[in-house]
PDB file of N, CA and C in Angstrom:
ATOM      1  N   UNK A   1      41.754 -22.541   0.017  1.00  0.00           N
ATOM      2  CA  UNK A   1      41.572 -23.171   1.302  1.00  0.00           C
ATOM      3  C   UNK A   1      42.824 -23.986   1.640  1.00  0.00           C
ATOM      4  N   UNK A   2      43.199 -23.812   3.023  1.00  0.00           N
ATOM      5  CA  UNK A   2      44.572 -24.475   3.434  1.00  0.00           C
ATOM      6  C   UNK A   2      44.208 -24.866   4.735  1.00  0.00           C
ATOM      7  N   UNK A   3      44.347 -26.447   4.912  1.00  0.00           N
ATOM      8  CA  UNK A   3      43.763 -26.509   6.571  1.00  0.00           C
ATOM      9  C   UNK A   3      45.317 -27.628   7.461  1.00  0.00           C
ATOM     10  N   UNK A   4      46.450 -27.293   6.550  1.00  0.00           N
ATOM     11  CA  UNK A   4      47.879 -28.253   6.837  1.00  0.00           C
ATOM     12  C   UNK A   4      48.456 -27.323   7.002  1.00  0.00           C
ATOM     13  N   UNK A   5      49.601 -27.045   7.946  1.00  0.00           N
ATOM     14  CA  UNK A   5      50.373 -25.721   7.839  1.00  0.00           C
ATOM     15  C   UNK A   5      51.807 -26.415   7.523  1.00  0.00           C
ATOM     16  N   UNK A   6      52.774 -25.291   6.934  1.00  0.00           N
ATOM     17  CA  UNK A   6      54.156 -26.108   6.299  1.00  0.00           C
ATOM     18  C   UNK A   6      54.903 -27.315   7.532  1.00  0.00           C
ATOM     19  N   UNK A   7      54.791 -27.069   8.339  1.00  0.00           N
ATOM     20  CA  UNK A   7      55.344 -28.107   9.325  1.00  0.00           C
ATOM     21  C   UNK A   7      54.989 -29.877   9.079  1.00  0.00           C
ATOM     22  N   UNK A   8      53.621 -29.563   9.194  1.00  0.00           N
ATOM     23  CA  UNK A   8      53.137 -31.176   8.311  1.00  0.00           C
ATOM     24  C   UNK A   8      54.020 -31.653   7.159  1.00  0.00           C
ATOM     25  N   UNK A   9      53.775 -30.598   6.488  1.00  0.00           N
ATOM     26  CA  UNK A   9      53.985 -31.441   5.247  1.00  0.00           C
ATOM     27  C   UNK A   9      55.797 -31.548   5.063  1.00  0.00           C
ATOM     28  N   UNK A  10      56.534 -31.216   5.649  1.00  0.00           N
ATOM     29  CA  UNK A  10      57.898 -31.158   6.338  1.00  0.00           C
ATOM     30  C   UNK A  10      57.939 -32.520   7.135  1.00  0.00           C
ATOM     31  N   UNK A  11      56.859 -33.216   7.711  1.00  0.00           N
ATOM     32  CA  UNK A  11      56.890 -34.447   8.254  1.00  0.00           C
ATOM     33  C   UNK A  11      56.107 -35.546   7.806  1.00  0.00           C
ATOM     34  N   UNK A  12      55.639 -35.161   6.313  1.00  0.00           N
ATOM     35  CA  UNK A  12      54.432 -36.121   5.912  1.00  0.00           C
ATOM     36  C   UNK A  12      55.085 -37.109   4.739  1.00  0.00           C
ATOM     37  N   UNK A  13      54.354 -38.353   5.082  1.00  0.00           N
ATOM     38  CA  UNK A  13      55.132 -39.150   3.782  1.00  0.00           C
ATOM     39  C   UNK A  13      54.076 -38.704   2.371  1.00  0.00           C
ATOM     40  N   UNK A  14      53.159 -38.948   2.600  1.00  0.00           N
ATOM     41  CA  UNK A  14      51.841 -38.994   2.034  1.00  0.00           C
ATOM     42  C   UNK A  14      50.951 -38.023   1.811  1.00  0.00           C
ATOM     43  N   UNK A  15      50.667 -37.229   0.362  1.00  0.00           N
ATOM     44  CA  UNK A  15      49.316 -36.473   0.996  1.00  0.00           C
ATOM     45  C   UNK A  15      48.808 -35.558  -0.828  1.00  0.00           C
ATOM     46  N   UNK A  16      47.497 -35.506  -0.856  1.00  0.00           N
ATOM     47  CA  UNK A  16      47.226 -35.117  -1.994  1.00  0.00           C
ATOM     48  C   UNK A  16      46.692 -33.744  -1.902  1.00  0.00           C
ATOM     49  N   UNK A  17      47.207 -32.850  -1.202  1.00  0.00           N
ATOM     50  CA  UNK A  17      47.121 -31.616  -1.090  1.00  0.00           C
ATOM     51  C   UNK A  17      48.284 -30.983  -1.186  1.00  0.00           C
ATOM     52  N   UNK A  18      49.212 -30.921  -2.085  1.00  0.00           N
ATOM     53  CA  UNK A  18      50.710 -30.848  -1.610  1.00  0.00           C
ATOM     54  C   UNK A  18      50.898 -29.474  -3.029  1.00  0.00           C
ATOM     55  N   UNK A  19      50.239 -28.535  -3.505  1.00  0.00           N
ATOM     56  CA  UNK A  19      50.405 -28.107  -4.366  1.00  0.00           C
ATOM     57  C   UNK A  19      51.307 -26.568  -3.401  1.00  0.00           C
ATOM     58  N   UNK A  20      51.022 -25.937  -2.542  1.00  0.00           N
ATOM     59  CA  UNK A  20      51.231 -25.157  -1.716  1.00  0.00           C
ATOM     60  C   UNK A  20      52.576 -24.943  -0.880  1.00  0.00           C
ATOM     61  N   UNK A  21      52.253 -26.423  -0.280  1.00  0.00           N
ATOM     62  CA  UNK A  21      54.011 -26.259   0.501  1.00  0.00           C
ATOM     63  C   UNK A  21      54.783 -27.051  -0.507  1.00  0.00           C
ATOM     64  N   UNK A  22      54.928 -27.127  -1.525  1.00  0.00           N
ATOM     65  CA  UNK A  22      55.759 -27.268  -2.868  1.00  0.00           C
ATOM     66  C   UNK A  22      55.977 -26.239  -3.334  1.00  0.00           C
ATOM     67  N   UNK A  23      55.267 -24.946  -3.610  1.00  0.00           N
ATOM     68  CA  UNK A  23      55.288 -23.869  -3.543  1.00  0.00           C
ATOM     69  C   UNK A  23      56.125 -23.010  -2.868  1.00  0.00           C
ATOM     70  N   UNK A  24      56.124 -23.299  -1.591  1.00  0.00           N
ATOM     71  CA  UNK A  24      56.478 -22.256  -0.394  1.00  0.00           C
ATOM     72  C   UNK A  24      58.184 -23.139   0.047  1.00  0.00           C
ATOM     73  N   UNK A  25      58.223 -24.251  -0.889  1.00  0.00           N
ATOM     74  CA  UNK A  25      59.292 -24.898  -0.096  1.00  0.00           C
ATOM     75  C   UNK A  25      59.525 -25.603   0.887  1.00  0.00           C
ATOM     76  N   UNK A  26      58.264 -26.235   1.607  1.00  0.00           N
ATOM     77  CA  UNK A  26      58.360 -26.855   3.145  1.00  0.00           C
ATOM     78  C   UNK A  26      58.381 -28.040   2.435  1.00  0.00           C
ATOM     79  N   UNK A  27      57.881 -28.498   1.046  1.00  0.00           N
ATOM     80  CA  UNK A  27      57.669 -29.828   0.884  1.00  0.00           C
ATOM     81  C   UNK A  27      58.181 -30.088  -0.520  1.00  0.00           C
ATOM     82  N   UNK A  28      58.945 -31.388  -0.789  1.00  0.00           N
ATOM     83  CA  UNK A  28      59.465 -31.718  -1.981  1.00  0.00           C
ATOM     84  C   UNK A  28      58.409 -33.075  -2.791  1.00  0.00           C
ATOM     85  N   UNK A  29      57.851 -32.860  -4.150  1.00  0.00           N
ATOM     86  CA  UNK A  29      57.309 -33.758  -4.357  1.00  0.00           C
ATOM     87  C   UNK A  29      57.978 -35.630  -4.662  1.00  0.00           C
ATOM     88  N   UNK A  30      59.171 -35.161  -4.352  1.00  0.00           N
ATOM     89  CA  UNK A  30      59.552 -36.553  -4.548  1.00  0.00           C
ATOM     90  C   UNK A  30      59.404 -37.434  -3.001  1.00  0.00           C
ATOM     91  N   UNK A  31      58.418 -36.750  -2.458  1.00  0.00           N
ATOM     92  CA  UNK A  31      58.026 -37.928  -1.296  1.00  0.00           C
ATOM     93  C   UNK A  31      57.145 -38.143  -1.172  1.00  0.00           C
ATOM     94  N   UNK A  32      56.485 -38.018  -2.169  1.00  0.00           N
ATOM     95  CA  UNK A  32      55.173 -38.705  -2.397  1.00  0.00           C
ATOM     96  C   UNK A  32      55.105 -40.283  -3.360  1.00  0.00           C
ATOM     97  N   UNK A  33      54.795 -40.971  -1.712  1.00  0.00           N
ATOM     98  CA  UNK A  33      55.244 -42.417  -2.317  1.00  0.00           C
ATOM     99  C   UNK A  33      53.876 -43.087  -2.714  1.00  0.00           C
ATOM    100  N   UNK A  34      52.811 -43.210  -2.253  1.00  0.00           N
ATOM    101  CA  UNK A  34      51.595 -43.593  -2.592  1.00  0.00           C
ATOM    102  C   UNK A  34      49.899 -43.246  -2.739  1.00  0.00           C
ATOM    103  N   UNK A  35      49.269 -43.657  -3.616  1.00  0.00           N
ATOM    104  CA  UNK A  35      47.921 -42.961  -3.668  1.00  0.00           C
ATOM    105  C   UNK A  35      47.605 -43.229  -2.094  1.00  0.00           C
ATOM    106  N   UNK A  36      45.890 -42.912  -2.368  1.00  0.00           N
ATOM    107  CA  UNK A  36      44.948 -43.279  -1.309  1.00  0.00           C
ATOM    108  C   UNK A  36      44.538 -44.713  -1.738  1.00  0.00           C
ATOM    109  N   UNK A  37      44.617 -44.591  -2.937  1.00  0.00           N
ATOM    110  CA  UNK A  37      43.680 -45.981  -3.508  1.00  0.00           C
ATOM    111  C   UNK A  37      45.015 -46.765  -3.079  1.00  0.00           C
ATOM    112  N   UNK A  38      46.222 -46.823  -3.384  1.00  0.00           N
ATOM    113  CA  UNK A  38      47.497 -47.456  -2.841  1.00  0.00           C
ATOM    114  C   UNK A  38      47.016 -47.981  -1.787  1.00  0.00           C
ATOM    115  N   UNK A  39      46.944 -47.375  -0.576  1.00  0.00           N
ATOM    116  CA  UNK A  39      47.020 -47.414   0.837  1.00  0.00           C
ATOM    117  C   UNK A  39      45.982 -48.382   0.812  1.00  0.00           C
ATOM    118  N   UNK A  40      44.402 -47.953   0.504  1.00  0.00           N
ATOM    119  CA  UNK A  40      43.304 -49.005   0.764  1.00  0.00           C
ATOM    120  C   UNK A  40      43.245 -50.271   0.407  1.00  0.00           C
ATOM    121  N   UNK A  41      43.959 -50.471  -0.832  1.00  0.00           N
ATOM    122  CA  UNK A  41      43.904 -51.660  -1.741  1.00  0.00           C
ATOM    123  C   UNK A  41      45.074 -52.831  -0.868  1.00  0.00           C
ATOM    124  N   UNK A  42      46.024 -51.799   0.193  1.00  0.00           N
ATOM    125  CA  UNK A  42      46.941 -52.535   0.447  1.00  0.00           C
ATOM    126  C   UNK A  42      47.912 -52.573   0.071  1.00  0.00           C
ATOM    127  N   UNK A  43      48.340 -52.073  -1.385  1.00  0.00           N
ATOM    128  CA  UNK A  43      49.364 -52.117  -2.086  1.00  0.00           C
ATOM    129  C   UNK A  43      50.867 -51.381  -1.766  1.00  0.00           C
ATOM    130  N   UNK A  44      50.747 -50.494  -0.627  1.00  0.00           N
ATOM    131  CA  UNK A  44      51.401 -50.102  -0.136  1.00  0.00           C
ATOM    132  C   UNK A  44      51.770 -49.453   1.495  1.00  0.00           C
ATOM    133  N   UNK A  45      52.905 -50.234   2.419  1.00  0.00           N
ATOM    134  CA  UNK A  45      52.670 -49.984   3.342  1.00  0.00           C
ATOM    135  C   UNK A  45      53.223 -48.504   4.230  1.00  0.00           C
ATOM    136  N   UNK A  46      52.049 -47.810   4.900  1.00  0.00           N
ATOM    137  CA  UNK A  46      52.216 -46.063   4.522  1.00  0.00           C
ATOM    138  C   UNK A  46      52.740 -45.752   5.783  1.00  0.00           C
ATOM    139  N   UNK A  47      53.592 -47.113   6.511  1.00  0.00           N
ATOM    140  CA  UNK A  47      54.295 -45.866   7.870  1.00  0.00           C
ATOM    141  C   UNK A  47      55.765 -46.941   7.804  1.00  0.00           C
ATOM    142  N   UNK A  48      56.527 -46.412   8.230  1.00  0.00           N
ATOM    143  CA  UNK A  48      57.531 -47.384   8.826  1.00  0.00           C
ATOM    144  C   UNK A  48      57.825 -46.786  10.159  1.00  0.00           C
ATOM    145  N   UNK A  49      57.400 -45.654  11.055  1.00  0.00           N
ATOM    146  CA  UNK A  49      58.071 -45.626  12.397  1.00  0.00           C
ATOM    147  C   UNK A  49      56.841 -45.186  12.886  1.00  0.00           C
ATOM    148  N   UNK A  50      56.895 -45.221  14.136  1.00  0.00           N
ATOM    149  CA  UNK A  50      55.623 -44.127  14.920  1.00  0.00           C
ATOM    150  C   UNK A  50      56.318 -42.683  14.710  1.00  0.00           C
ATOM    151  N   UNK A  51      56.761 -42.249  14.814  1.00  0.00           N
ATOM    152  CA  UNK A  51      57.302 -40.747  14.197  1.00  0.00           C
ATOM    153  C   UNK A  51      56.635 -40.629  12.631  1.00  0.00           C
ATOM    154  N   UNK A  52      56.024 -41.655  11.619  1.00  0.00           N
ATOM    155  CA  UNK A  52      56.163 -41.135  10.355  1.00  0.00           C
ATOM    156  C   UNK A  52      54.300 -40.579  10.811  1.00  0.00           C
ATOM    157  N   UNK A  53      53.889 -39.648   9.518  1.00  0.00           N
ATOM    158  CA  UNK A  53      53.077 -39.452   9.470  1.00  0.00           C
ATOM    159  C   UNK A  53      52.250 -39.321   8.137  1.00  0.00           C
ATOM    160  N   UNK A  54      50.651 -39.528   8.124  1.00  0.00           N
ATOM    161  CA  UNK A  54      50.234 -39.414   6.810  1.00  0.00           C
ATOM    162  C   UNK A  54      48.977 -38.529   6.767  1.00  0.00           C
ATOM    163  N   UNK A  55      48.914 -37.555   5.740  1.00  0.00           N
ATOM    164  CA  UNK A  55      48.102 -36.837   5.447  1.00  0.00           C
ATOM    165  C   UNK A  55      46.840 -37.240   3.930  1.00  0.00           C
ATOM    166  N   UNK A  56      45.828 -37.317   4.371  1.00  0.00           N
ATOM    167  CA  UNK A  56      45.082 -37.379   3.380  1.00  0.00           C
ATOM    168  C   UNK A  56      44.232 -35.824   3.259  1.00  0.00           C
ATOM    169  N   UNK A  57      43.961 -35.643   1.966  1.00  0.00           N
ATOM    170  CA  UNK A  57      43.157 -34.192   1.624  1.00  0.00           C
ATOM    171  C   UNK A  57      42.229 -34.696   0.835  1.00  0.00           C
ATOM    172  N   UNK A  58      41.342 -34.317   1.174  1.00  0.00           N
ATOM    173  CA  UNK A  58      39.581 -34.936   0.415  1.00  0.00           C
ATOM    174  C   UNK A  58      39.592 -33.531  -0.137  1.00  0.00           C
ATOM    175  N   UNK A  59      38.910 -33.961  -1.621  1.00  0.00           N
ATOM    176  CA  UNK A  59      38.307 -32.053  -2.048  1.00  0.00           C
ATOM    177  C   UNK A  59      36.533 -32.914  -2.403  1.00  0.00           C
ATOM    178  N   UNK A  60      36.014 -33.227  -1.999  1.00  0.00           N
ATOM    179  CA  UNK A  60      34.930 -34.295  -2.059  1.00  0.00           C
ATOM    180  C   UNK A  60      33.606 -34.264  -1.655  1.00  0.00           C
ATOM    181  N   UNK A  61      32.934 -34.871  -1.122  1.00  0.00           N
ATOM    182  CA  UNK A  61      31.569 -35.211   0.049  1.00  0.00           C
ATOM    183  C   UNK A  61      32.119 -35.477   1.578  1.00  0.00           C
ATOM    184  N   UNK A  62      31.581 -35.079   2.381  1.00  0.00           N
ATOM    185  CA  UNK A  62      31.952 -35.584   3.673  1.00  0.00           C
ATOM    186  C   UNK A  62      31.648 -36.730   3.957  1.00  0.00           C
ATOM    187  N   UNK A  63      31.077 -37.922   3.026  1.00  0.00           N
ATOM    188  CA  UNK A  63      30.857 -39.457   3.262  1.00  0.00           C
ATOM    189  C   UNK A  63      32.094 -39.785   2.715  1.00  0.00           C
ATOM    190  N   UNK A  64      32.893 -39.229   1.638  1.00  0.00           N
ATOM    191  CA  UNK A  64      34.236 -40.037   1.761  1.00  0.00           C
ATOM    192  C   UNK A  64      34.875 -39.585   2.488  1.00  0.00           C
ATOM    193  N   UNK A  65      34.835 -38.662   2.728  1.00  0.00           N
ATOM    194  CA  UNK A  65      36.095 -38.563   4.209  1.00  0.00           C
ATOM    195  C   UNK A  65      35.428 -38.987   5.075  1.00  0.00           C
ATOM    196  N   UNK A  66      34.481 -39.497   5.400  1.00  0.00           N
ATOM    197  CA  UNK A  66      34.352 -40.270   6.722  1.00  0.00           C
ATOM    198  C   UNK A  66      34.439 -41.351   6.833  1.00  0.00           C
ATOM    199  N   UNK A  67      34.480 -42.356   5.162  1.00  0.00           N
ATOM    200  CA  UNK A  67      34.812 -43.398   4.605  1.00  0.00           C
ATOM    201  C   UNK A  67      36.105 -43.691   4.978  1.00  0.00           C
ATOM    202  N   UNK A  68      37.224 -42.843   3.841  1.00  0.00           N
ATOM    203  CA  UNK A  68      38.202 -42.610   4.352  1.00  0.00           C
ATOM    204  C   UNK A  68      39.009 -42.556   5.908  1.00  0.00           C
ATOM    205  N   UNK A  69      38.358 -42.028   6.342  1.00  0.00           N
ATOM    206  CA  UNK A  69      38.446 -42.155   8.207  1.00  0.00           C
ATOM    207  C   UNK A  69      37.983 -43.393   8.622  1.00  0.00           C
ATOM    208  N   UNK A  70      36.872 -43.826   8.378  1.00  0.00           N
ATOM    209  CA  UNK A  70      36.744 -45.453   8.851  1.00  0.00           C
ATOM    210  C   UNK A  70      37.682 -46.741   8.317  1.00  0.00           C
ATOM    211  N   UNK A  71      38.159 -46.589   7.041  1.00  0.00           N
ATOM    212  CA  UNK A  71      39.083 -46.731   6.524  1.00  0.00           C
ATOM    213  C   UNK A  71      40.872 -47.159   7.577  1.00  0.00           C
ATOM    214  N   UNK A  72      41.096 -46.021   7.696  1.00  0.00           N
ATOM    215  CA  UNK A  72      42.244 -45.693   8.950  1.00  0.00           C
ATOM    216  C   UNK A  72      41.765 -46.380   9.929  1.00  0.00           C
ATOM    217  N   UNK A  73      40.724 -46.135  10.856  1.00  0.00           N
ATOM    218  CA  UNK A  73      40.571 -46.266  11.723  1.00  0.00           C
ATOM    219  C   UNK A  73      40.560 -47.820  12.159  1.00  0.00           C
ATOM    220  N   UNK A  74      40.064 -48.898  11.592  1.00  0.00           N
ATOM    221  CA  UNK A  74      39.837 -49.893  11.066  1.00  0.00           C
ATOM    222  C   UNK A  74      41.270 -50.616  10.806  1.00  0.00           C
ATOM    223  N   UNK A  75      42.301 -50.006  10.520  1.00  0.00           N
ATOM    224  CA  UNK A  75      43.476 -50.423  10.352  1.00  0.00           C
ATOM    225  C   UNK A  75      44.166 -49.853  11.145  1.00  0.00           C
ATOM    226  N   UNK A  76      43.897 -49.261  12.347  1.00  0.00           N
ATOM    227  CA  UNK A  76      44.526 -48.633  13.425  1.00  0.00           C
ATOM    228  C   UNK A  76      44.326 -50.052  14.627  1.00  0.00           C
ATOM    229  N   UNK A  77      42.926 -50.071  14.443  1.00  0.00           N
ATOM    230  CA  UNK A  77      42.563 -50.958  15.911  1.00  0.00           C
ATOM    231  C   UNK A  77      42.513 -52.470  15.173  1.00  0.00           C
ATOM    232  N   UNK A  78      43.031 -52.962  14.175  1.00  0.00           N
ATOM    233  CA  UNK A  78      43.203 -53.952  13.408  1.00  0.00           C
ATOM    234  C   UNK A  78      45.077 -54.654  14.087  1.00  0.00           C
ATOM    235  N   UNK A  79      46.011 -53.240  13.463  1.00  0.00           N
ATOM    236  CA  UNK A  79      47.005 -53.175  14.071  1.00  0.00           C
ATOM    237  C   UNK A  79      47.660 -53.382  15.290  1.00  0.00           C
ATOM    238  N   UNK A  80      46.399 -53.076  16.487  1.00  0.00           N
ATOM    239  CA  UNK A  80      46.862 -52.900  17.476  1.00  0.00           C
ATOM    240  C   UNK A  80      46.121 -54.590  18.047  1.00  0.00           C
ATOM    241  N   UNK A  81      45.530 -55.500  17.566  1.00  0.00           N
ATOM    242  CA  UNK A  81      45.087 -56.434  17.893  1.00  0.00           C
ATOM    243  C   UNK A  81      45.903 -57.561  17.561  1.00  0.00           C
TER     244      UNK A  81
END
């Protein structure tokens, strides 16, 4: 299952699905700067421009990715306040 196509991950800082376009060459693992647990805990901050982008890949339940998504979301409209 592949639901990122190489272009993403050519623009992604972040992402735990990265076995593929490492593979194919669109993506180098040395830019993978932080977990998920990183990001939530705070421990690391996961954008520096509006151009950057971040990919998360759940292999999971659909309550953590919706966790996960409330998560973001929550620090989207946090941000913007």
């Amino acid at each position: 299952m592949r639901e990122s196509d190489d272009e993403c991950f050519r623009r992604v800082l972040k992402s735990r699905d990265i076995l593929a376009p490492i593979a194919s060459g669109a993506w180098d693992k040395h830019h993978l700067v932080a977990t998920l647990e990183d990001w939530c805990r705070g421990r690391h901050f996961y954008r520096t421009s509006a151009d950057d982008i971040t990919i998360y890949k759940a292999v999971g339940t659909a309550l953590e990715d919706l966790a996960a998504a409330s998560l973001a979301y929550d620090a989207a409209v946090a941000e913007q306040a």
